[in-house]
PDB file of N, CA and C in Angstrom:
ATOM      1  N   UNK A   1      93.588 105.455 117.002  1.00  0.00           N
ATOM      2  CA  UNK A   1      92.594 105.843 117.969  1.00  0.00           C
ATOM      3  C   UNK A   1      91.939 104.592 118.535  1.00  0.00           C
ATOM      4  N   UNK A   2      91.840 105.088 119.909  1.00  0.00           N
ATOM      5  CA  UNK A   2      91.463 103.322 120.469  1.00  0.00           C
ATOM      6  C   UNK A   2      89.789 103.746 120.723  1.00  0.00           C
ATOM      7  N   UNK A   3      88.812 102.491 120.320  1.00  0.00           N
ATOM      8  CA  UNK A   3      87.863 102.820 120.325  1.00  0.00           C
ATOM      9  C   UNK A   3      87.125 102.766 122.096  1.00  0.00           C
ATOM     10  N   UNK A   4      85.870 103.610 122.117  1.00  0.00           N
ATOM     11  CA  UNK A   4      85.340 103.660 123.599  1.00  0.00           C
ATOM     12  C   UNK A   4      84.609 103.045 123.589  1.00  0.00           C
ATOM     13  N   UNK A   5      83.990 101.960 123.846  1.00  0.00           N
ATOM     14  CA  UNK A   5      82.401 101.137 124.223  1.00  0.00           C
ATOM     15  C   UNK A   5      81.689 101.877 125.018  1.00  0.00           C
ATOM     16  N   UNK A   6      81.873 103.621 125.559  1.00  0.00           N
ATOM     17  CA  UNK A   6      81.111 103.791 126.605  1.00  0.00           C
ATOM     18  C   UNK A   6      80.443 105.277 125.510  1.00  0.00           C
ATOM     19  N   UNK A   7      81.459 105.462 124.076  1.00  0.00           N
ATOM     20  CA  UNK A   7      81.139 106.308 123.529  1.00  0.00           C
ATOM     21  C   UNK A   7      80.056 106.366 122.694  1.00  0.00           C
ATOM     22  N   UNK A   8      78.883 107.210 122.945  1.00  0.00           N
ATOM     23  CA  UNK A   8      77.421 106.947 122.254  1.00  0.00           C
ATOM     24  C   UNK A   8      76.997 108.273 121.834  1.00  0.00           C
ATOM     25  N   UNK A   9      77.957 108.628 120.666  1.00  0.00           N
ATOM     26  CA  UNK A   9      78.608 109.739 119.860  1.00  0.00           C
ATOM     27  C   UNK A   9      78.722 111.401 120.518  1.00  0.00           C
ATOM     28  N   UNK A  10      78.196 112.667 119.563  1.00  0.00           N
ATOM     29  CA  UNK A  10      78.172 113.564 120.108  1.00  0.00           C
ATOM     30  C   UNK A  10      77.303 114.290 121.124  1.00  0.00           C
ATOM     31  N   UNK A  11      77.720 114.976 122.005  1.00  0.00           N
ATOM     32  CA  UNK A  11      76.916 115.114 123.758  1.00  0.00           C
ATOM     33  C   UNK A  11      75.738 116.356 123.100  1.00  0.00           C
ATOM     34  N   UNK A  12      74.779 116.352 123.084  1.00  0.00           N
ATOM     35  CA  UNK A  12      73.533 116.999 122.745  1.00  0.00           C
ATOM     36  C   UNK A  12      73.152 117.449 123.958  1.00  0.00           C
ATOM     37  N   UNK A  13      73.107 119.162 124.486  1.00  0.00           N
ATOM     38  CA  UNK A  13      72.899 119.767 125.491  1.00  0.00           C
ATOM     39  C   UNK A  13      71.398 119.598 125.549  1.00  0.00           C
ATOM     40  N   UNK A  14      70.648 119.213 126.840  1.00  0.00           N
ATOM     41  CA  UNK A  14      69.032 119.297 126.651  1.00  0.00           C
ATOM     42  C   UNK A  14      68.615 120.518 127.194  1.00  0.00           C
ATOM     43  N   UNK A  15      67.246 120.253 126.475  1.00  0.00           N
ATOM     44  CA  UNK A  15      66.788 121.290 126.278  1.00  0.00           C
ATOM     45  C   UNK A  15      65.540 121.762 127.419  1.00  0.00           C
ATOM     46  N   UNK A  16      65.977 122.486 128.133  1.00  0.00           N
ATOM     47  CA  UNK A  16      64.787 123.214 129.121  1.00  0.00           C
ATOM     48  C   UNK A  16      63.867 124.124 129.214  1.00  0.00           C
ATOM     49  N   UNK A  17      62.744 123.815 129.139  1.00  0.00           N
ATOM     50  CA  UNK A  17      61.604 124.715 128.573  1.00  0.00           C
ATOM     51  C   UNK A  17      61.419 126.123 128.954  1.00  0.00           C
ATOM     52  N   UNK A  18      61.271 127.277 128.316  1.00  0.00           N
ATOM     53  CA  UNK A  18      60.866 128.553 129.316  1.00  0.00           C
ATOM     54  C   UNK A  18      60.061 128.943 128.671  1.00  0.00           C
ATOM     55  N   UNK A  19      58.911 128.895 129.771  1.00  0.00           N
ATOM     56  CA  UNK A  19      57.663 129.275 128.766  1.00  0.00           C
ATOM     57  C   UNK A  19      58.081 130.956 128.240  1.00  0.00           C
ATOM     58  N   UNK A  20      58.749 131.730 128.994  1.00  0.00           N
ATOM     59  CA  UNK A  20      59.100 133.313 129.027  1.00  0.00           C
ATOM     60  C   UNK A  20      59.617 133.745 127.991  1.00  0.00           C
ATOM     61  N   UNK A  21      59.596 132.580 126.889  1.00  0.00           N
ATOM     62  CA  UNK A  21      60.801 132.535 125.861  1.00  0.00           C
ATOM     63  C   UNK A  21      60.157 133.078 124.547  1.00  0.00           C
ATOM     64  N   UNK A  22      60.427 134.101 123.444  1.00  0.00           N
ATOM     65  CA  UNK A  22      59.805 134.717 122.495  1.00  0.00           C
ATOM     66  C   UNK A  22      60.816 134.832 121.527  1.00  0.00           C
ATOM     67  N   UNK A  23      60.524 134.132 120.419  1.00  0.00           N
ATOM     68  CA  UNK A  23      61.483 134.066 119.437  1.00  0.00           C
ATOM     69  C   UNK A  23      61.261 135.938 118.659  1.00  0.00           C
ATOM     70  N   UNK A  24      62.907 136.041 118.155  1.00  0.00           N
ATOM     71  CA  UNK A  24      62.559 137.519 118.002  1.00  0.00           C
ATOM     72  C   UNK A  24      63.351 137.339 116.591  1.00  0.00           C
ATOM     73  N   UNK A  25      62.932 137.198 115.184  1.00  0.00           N
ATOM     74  CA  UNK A  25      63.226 137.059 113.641  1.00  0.00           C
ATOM     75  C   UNK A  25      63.860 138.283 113.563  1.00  0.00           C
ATOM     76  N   UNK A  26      63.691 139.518 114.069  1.00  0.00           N
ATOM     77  CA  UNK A  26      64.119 140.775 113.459  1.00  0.00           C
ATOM     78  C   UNK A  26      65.178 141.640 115.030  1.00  0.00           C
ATOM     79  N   UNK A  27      65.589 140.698 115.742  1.00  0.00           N
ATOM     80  CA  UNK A  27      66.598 140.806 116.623  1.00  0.00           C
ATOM     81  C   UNK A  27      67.952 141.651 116.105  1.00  0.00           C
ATOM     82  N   UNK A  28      68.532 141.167 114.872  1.00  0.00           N
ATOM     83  CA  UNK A  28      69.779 141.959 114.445  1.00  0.00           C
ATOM     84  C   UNK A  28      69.572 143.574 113.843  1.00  0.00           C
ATOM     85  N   UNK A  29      68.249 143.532 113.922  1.00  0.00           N
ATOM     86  CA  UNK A  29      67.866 145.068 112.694  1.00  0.00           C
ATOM     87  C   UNK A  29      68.009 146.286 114.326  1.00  0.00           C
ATOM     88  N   UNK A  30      67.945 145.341 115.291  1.00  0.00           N
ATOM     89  CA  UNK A  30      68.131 146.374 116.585  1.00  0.00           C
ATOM     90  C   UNK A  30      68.673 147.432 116.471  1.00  0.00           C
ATOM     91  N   UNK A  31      69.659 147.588 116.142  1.00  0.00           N
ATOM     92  CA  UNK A  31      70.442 148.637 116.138  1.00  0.00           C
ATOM     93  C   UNK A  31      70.612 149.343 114.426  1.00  0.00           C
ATOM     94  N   UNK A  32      70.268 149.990 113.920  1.00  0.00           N
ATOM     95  CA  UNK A  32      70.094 150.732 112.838  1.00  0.00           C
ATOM     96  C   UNK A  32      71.468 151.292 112.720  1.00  0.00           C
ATOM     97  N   UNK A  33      71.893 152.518 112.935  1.00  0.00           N
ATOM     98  CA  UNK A  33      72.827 153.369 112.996  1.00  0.00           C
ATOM     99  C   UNK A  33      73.977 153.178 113.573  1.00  0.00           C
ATOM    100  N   UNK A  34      74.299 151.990 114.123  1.00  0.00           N
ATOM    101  CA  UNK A  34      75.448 152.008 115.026  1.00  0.00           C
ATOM    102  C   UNK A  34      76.305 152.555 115.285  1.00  0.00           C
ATOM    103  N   UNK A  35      77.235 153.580 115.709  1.00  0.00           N
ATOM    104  CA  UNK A  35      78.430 153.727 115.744  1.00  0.00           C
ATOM    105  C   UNK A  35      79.436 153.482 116.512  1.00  0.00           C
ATOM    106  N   UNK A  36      78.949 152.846 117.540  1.00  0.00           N
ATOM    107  CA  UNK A  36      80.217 152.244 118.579  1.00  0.00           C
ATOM    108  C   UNK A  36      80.002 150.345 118.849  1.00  0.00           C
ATOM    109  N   UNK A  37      80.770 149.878 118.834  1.00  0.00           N
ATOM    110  CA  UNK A  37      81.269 148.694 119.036  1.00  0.00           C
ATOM    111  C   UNK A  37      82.213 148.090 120.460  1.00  0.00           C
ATOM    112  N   UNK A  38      81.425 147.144 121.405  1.00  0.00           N
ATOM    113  CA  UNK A  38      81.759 147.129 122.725  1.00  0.00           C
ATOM    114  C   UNK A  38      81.814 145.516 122.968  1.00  0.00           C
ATOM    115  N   UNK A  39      83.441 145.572 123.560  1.00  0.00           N
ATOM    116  CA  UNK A  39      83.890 144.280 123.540  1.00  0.00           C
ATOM    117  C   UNK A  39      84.318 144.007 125.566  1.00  0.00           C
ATOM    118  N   UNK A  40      83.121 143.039 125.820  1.00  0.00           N
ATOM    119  CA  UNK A  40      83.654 142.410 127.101  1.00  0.00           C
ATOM    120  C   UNK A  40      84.955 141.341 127.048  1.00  0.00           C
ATOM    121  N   UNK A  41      86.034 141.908 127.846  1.00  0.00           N
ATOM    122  CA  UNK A  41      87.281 141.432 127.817  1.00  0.00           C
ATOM    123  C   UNK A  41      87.347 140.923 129.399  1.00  0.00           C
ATOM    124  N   UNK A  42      87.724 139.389 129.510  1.00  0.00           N
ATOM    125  CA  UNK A  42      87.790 138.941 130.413  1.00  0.00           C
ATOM    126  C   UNK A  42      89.366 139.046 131.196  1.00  0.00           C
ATOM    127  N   UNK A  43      90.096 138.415 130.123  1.00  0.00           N
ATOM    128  CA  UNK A  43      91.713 138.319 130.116  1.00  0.00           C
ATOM    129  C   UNK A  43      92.478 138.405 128.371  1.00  0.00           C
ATOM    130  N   UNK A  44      93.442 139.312 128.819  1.00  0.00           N
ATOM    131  CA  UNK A  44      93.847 140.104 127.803  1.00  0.00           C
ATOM    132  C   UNK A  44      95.104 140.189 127.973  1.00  0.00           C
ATOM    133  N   UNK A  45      96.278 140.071 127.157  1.00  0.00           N
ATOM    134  CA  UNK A  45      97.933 140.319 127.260  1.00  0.00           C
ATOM    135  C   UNK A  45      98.260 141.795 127.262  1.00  0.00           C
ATOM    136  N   UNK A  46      98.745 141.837 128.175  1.00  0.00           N
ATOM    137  CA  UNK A  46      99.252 143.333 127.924  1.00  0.00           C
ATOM    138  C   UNK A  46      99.434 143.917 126.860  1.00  0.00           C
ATOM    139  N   UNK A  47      98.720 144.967 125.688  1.00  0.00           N
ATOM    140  CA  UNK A  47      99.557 145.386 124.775  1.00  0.00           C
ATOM    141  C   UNK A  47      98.805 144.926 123.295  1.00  0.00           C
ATOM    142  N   UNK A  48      97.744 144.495 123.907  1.00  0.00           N
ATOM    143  CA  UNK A  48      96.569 144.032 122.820  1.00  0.00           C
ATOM    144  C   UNK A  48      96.066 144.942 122.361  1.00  0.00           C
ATOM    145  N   UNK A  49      95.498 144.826 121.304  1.00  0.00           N
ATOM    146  CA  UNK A  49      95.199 146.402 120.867  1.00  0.00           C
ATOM    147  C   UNK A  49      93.724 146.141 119.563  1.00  0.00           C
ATOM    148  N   UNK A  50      93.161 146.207 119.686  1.00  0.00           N
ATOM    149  CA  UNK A  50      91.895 146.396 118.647  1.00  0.00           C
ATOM    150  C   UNK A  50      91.812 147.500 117.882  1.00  0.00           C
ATOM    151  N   UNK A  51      91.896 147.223 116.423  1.00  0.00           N
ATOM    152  CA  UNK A  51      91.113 148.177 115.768  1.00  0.00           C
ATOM    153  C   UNK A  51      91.185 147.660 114.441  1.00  0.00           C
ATOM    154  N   UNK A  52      90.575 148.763 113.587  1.00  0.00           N
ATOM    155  CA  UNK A  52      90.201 148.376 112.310  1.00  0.00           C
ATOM    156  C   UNK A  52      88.942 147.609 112.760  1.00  0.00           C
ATOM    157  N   UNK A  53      87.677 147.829 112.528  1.00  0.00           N
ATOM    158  CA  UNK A  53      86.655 147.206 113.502  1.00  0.00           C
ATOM    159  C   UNK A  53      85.640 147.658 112.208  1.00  0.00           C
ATOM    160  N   UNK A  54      85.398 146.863 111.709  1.00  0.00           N
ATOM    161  CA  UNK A  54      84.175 146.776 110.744  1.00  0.00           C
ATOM    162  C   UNK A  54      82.863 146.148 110.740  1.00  0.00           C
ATOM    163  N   UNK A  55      81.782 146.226 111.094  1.00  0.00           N
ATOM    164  CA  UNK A  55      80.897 145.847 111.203  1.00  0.00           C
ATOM    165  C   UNK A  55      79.568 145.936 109.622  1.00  0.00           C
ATOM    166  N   UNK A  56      79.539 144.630 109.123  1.00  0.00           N
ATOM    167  CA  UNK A  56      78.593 144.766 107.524  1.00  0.00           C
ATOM    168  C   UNK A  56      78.260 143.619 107.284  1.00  0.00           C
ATOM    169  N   UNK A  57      77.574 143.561 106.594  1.00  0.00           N
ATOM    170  CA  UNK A  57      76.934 142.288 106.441  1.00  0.00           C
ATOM    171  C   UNK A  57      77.456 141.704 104.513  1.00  0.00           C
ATOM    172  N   UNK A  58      78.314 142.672 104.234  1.00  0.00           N
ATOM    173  CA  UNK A  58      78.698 142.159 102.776  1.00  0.00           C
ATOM    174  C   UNK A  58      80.000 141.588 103.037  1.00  0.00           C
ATOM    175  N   UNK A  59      80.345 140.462 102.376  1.00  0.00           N
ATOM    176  CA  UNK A  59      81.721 139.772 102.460  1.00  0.00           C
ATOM    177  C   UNK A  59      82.688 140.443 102.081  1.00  0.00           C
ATOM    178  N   UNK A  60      82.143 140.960 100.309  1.00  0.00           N
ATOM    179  CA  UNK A  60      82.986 141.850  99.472  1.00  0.00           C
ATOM    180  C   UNK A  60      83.408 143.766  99.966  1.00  0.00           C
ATOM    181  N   UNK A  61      82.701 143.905 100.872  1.00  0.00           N
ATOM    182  CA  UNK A  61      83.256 145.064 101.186  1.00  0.00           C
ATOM    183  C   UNK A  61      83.936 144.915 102.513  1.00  0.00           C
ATOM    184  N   UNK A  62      83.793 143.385 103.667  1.00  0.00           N
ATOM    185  CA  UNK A  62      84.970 143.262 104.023  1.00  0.00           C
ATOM    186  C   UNK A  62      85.976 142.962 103.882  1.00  0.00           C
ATOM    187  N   UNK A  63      86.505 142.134 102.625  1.00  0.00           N
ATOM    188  CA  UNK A  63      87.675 141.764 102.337  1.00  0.00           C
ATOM    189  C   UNK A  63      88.028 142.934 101.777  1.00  0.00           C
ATOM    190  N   UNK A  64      87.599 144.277 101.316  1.00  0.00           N
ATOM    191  CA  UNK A  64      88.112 145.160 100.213  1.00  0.00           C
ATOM    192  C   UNK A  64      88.633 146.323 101.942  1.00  0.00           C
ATOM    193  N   UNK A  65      88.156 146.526 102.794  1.00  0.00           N
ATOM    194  CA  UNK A  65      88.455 146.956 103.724  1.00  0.00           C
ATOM    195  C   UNK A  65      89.419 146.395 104.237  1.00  0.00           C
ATOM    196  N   UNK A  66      89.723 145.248 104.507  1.00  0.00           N
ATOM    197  CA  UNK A  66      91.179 144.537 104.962  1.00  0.00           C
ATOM    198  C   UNK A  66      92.190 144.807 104.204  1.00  0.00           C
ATOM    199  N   UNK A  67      91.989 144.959 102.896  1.00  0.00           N
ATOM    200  CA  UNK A  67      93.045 145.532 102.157  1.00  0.00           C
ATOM    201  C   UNK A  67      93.096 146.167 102.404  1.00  0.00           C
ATOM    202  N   UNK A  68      92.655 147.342 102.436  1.00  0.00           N
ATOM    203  CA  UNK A  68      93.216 148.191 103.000  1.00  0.00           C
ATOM    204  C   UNK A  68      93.606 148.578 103.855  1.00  0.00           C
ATOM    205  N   UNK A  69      93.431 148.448 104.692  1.00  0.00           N
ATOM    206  CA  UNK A  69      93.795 148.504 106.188  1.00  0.00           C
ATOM    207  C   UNK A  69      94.581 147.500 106.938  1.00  0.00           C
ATOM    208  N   UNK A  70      94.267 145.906 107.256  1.00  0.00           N
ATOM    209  CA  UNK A  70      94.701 145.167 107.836  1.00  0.00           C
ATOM    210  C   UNK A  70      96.151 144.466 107.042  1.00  0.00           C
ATOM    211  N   UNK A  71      95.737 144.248 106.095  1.00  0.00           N
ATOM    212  CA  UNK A  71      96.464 143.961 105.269  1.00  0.00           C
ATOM    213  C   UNK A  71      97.710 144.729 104.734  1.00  0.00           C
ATOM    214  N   UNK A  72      97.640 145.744 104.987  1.00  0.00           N
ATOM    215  CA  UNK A  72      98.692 146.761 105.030  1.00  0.00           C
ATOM    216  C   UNK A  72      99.418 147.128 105.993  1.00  0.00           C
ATOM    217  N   UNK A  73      98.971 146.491 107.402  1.00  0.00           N
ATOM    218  CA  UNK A  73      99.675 146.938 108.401  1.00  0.00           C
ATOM    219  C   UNK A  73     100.111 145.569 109.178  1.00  0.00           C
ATOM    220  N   UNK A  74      99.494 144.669 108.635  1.00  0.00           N
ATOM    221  CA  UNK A  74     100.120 142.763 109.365  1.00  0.00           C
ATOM    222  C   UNK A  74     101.328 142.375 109.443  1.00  0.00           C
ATOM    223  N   UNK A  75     102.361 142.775 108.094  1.00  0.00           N
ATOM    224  CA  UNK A  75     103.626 142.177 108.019  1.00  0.00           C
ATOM    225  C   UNK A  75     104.495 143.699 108.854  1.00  0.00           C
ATOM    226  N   UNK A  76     104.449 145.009 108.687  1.00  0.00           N
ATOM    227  CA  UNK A  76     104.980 145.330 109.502  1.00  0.00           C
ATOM    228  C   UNK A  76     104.415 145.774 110.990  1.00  0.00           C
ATOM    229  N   UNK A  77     103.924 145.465 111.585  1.00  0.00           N
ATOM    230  CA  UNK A  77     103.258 144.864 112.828  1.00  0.00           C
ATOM    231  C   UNK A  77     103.842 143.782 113.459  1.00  0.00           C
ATOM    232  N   UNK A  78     104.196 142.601 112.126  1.00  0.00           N
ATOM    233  CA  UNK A  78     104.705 141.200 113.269  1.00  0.00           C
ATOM    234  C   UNK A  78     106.450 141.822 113.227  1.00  0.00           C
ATOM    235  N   UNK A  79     106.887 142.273 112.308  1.00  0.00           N
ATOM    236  CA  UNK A  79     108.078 142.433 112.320  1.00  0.00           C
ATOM    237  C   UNK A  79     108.412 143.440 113.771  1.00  0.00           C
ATOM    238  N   UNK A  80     107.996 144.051 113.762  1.00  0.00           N
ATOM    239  CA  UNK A  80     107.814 144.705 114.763  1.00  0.00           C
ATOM    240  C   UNK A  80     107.689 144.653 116.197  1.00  0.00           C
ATOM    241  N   UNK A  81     106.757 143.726 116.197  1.00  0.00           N
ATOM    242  CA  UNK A  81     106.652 142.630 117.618  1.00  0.00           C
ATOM    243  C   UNK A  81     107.875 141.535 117.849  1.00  0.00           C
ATOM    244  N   UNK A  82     108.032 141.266 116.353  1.00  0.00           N
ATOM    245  CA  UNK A  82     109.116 140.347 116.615  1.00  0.00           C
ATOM    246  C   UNK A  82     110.494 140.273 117.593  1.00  0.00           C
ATOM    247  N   UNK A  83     110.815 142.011 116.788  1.00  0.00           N
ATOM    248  CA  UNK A  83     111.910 142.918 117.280  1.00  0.00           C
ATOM    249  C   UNK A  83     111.593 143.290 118.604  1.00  0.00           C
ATOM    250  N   UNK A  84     110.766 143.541 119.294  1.00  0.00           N
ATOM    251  CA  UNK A  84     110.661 143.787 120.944  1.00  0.00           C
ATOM    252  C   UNK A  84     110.351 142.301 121.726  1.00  0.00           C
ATOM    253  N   UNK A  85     110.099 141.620 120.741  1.00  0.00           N
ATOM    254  CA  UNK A  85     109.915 140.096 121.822  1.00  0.00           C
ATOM    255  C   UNK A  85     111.431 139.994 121.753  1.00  0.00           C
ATOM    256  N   UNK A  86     112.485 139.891 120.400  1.00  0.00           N
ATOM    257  CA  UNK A  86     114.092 139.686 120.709  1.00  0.00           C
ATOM    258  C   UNK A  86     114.528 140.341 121.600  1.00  0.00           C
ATOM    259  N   UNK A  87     114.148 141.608 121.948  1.00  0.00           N
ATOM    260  CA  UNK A  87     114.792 142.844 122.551  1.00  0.00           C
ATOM    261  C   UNK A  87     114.528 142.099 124.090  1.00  0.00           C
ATOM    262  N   UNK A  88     113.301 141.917 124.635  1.00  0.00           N
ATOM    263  CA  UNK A  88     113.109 141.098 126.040  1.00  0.00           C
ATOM    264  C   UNK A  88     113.906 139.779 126.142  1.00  0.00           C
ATOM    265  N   UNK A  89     114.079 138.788 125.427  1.00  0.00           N
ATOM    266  CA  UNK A  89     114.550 137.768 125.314  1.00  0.00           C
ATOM    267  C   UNK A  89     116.224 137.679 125.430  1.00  0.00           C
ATOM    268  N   UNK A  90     116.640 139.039 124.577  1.00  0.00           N
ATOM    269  CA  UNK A  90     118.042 139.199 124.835  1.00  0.00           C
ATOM    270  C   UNK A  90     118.327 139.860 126.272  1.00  0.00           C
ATOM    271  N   UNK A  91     117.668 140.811 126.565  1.00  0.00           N
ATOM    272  CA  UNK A  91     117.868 141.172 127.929  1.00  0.00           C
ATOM    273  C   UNK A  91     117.198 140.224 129.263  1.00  0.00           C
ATOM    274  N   UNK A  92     116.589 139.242 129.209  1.00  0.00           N
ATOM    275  CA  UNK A  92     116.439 138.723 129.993  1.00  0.00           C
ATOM    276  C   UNK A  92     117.764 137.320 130.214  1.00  0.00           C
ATOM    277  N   UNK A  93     118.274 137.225 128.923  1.00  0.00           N
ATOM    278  CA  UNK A  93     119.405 136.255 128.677  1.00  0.00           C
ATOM    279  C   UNK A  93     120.806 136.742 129.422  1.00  0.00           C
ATOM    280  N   UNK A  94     120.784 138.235 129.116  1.00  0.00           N
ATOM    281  CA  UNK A  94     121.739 138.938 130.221  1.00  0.00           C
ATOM    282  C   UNK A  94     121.635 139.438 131.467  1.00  0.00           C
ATOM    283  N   UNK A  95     120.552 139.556 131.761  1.00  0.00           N
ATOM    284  CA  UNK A  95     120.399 139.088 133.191  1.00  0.00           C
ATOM    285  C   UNK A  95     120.160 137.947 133.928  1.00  0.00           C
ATOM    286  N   UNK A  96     120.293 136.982 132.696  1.00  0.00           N
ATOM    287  CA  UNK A  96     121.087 135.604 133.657  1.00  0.00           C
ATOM    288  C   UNK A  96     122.021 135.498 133.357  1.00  0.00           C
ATOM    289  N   UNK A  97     122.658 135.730 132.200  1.00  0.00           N
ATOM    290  CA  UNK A  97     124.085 135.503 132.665  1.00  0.00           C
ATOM    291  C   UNK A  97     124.601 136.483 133.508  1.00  0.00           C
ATOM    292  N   UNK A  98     124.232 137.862 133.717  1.00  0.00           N
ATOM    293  CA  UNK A  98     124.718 138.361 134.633  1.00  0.00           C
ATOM    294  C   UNK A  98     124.516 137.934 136.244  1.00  0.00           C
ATOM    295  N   UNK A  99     123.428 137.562 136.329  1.00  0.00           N
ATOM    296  CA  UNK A  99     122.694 136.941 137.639  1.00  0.00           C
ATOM    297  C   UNK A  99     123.676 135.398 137.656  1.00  0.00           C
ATOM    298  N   UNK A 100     124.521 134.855 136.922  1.00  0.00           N
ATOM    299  CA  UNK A 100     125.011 133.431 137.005  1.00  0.00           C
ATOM    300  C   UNK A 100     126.510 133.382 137.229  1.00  0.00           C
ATOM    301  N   UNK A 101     126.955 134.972 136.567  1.00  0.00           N
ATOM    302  CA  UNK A 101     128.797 135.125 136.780  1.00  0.00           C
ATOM    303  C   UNK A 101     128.215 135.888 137.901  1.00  0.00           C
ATOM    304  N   UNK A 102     127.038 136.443 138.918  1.00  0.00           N
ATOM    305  CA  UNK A 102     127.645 137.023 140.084  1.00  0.00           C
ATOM    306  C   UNK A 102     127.344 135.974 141.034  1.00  0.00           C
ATOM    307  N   UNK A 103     126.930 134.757 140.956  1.00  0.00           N
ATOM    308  CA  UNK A 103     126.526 133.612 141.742  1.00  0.00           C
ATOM    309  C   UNK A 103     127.837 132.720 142.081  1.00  0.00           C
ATOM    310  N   UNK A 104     128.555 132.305 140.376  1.00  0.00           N
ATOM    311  CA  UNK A 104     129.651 132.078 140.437  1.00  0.00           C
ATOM    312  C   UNK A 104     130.600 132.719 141.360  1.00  0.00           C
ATOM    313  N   UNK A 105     130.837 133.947 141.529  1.00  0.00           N
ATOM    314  CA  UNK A 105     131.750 135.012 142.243  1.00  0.00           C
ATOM    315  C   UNK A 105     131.591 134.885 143.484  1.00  0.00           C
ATOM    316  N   UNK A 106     130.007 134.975 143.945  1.00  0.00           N
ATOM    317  CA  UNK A 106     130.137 134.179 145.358  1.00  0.00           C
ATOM    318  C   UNK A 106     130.328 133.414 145.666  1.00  0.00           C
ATOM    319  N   UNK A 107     130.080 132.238 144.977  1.00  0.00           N
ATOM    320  CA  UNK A 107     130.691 130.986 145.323  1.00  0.00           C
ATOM    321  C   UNK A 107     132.020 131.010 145.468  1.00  0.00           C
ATOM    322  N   UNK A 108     133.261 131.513 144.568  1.00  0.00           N
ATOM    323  CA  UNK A 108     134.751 131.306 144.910  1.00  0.00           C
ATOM    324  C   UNK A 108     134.625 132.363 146.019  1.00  0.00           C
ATOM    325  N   UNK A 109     134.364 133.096 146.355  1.00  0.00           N
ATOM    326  CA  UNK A 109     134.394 133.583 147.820  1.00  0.00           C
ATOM    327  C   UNK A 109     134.327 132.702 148.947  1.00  0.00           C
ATOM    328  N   UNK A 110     133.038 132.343 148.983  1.00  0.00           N
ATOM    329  CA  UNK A 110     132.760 131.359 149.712  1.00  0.00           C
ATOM    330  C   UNK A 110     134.158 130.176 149.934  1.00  0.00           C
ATOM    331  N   UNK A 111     134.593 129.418 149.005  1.00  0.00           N
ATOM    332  CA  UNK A 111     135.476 128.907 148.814  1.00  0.00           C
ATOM    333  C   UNK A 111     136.847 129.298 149.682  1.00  0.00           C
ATOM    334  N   UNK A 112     137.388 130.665 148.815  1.00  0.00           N
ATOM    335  CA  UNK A 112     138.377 131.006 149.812  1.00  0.00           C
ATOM    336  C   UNK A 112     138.136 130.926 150.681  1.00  0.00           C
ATOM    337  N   UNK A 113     137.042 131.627 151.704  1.00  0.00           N
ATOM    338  CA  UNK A 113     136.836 131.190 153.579  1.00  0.00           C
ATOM    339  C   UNK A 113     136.949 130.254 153.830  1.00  0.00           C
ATOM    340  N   UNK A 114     136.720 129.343 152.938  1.00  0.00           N
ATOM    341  CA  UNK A 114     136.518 127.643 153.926  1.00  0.00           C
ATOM    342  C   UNK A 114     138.420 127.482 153.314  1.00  0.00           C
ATOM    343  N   UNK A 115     138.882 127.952 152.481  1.00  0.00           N
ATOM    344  CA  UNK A 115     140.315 127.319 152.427  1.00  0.00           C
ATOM    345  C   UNK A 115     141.304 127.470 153.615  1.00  0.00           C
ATOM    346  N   UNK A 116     140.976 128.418 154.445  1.00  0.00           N
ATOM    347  CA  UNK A 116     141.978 128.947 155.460  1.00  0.00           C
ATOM    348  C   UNK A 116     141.665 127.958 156.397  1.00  0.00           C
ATOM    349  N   UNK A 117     140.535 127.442 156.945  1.00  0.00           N
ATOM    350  CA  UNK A 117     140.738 126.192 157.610  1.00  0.00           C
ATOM    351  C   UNK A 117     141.529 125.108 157.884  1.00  0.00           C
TER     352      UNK A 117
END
């Protein structure tokens, strides 16, 4: 790593006063009862899919929930994906080679016309 002489370590965002500003300690207790969970999605792959959606504040009853659930469904999930990403990959491979022997074909066409010259 080459050093910077212009580097005068990490960038510290400043800070702009609002007087309008009210610290709120008991902000997370907002919602008591929750039952729905709402995710702003900007950009997303086709085919994304959310769930298993746990919301708690104990570690141990989320890892005991992933077992069950996430954890049970991860390895056949990727296998799964795997097999339809091959499935696109092989058919897009044959439609170039099909798209490349009918390019070829025109070309010796082409060919013959100009041979009669």
């Amino acid at each position: 790593m080459i050093a910077n002489p212009e580097y005068k370590g990490e960038w510290v965002h400043p800070l702009i006063p609002n007087p309008d500003f009210v610290e709120d300690p008991s902000l997370f207790k907002r919602c008591v009862d929750c039952t729905h969970v709402g995710f702003e999605l900007w950009q997303v792959k086709s085919g994304t899919i959310f769930d298993d959606i746990l919301v708690t504040d104990s570690i141990e009853e989320a890892k005991a929930y992933a077992a069950e659930t996430f954890n049970k469904k991860k390895g056949p999930e990727k296998e799964q994906y795997d097999a339809e990403e091959k499935k696109k990959a092989d058919a897009a491979a044959a439609a170039a080679s099909s798209s490349s022997a009918k390019k070829d074909d025109d070309e010796e066409e082409e060919e013959e016309d100009h041979d009669e010259l």
